[in-house]
C-alpha atoms as a PDB file:
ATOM      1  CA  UNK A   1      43.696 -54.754 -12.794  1.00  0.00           C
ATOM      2  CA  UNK A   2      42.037 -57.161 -10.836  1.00  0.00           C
ATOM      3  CA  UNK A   3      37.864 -57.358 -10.790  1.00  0.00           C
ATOM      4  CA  UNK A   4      38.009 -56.005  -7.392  1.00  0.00           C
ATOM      5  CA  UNK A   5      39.302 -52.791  -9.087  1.00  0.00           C
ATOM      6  CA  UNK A   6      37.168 -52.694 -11.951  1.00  0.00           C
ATOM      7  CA  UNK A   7      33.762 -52.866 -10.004  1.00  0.00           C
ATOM      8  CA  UNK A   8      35.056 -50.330  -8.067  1.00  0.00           C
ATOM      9  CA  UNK A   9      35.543 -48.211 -11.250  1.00  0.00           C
ATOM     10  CA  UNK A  10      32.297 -49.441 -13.090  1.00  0.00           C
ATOM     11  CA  UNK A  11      30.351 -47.816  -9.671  1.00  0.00           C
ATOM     12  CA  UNK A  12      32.215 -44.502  -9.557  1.00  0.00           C
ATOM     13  CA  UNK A  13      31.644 -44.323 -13.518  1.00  0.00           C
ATOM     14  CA  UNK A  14      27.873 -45.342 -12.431  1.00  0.00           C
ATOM     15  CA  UNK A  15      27.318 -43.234 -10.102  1.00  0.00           C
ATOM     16  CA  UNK A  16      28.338 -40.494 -12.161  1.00  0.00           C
ATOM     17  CA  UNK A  17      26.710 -41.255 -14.982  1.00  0.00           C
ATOM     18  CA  UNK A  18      23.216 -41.642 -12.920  1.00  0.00           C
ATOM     19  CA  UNK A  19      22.687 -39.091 -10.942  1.00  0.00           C
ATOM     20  CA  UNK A  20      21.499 -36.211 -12.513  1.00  0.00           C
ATOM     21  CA  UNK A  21      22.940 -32.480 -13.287  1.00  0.00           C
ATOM     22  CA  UNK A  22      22.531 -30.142 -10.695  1.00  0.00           C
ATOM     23  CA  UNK A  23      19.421 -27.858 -11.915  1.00  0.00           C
ATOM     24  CA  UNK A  24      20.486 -25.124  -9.830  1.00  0.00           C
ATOM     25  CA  UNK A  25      18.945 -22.086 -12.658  1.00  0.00           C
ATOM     26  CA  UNK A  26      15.540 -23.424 -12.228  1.00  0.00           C
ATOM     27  CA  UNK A  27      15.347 -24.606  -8.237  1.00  0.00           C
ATOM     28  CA  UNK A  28      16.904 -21.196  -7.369  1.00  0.00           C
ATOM     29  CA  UNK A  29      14.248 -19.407  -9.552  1.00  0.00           C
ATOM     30  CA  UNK A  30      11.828 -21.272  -7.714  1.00  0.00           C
ATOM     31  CA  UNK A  31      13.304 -20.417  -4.499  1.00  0.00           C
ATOM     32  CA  UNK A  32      13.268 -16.589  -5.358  1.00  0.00           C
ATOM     33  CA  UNK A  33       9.982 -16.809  -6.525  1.00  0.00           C
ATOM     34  CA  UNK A  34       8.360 -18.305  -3.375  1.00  0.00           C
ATOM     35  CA  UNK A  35      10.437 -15.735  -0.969  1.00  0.00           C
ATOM     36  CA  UNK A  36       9.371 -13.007  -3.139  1.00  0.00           C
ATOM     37  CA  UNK A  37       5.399 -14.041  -3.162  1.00  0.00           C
ATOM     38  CA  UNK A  38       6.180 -14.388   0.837  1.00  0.00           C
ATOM     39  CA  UNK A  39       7.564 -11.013   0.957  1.00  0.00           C
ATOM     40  CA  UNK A  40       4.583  -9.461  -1.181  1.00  0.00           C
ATOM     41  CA  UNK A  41       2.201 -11.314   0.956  1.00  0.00           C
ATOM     42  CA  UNK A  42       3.804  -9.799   4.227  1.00  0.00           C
ATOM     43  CA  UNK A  43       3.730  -6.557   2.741  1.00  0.00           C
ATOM     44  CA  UNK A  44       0.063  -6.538   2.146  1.00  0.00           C
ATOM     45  CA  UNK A  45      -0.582  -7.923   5.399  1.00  0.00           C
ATOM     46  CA  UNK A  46       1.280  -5.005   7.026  1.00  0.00           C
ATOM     47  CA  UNK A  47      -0.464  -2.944   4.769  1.00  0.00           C
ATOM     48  CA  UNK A  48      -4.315  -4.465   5.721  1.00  0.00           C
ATOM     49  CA  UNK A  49      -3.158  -3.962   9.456  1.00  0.00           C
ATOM     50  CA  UNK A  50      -2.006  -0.074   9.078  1.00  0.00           C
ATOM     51  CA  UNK A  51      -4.972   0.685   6.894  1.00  0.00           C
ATOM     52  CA  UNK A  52      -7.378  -0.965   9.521  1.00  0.00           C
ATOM     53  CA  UNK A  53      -6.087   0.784  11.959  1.00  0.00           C
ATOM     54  CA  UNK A  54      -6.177   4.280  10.343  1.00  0.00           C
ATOM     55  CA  UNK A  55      -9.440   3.755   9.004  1.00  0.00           C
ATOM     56  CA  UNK A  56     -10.540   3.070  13.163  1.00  0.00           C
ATOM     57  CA  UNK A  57      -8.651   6.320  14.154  1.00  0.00           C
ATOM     58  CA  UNK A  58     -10.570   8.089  11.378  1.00  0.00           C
ATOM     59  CA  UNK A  59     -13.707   6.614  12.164  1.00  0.00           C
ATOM     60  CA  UNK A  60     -13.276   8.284  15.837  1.00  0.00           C
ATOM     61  CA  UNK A  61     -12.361  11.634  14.661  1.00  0.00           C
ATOM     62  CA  UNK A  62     -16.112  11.752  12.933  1.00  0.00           C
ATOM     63  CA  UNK A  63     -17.780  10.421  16.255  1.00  0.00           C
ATOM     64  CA  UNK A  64     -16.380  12.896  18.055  1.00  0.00           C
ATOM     65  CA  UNK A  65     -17.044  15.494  15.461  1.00  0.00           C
ATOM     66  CA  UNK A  66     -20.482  14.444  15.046  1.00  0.00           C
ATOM     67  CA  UNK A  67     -21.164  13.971  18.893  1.00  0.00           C
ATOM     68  CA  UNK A  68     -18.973  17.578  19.530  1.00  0.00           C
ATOM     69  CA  UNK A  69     -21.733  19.727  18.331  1.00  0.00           C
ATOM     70  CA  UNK A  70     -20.620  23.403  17.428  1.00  0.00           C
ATOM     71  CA  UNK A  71     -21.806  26.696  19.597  1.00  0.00           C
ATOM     72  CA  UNK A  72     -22.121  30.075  17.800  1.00  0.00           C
ATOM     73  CA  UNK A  73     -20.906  32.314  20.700  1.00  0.00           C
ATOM     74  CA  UNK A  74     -18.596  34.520  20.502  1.00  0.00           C
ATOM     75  CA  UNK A  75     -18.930  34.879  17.077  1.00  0.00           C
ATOM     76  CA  UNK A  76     -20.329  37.832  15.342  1.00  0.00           C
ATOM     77  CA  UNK A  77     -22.287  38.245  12.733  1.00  0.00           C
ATOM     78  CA  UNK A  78     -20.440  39.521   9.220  1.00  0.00           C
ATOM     79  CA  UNK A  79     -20.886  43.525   8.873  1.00  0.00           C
ATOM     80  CA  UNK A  80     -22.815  44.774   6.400  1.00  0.00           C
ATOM     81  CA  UNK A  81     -21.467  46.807   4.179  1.00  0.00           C
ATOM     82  CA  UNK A  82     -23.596  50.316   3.297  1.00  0.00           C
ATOM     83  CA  UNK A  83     -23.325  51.096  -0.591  1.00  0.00           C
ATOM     84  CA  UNK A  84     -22.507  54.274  -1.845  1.00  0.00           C
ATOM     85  CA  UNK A  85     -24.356  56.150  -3.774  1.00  0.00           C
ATOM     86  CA  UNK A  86     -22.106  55.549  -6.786  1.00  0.00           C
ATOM     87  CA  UNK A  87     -22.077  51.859  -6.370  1.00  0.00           C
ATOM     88  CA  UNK A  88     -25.712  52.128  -6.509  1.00  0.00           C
ATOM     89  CA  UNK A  89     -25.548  54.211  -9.499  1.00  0.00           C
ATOM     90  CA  UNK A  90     -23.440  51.078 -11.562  1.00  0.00           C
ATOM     91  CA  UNK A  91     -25.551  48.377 -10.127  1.00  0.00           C
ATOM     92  CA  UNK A  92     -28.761  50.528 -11.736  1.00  0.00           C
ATOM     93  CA  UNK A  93     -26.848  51.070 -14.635  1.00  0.00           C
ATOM     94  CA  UNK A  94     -25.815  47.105 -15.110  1.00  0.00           C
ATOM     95  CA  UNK A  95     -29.440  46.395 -14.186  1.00  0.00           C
ATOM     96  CA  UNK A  96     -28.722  44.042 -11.319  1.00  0.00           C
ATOM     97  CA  UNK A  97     -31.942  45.860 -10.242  1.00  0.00           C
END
């Protein structure tokens, strides 16, 4: 071999020697951890805007409940009912009198 050829060797054996092992376990973790803390976080935004939005449709409902007033017509009063004489009898008798 001539030192053309063992340079050439000496910087292949180098290079692999130098650079350093793929870490893929821990970069990938990483990764997945960041995308799933992105997720979450566009979840809960999501979540803050449908909430908001509810809590705006139920805040009309009351306004309009509270500004609707109610009206008594048409609606009777409840019927009294008369007590019989033996119904009077137990209540005496219980002494809810």
């Amino acid at each position: 071999m001539d030192d053309k050829e063992k340079k050439k060797e000496a910087e292949e054996d180098k290079s692999k020697v130098t650079t350093p092992p793929e870490d893929t376990g821990d970069k990938s973790k990483a990764v997945t951890l960041i995308d799933e803390a992105n997720a979450a976080a566009k979840r809960m935004e999501e979540a803050n805007k449908r909430k908001t939005e509810l809590l705006r449709q139920e805040e009309e409902m009351l306004a309009k409940k509270a500004l609707g007033g109610t009206t008594e017509a048409g609606q009777s009063a409840p019927a009294k009912k008369e007590e019989t004489p033996e119904e009077y009898r137990d209540r005496v008798m219980r002494g809810d009198i």
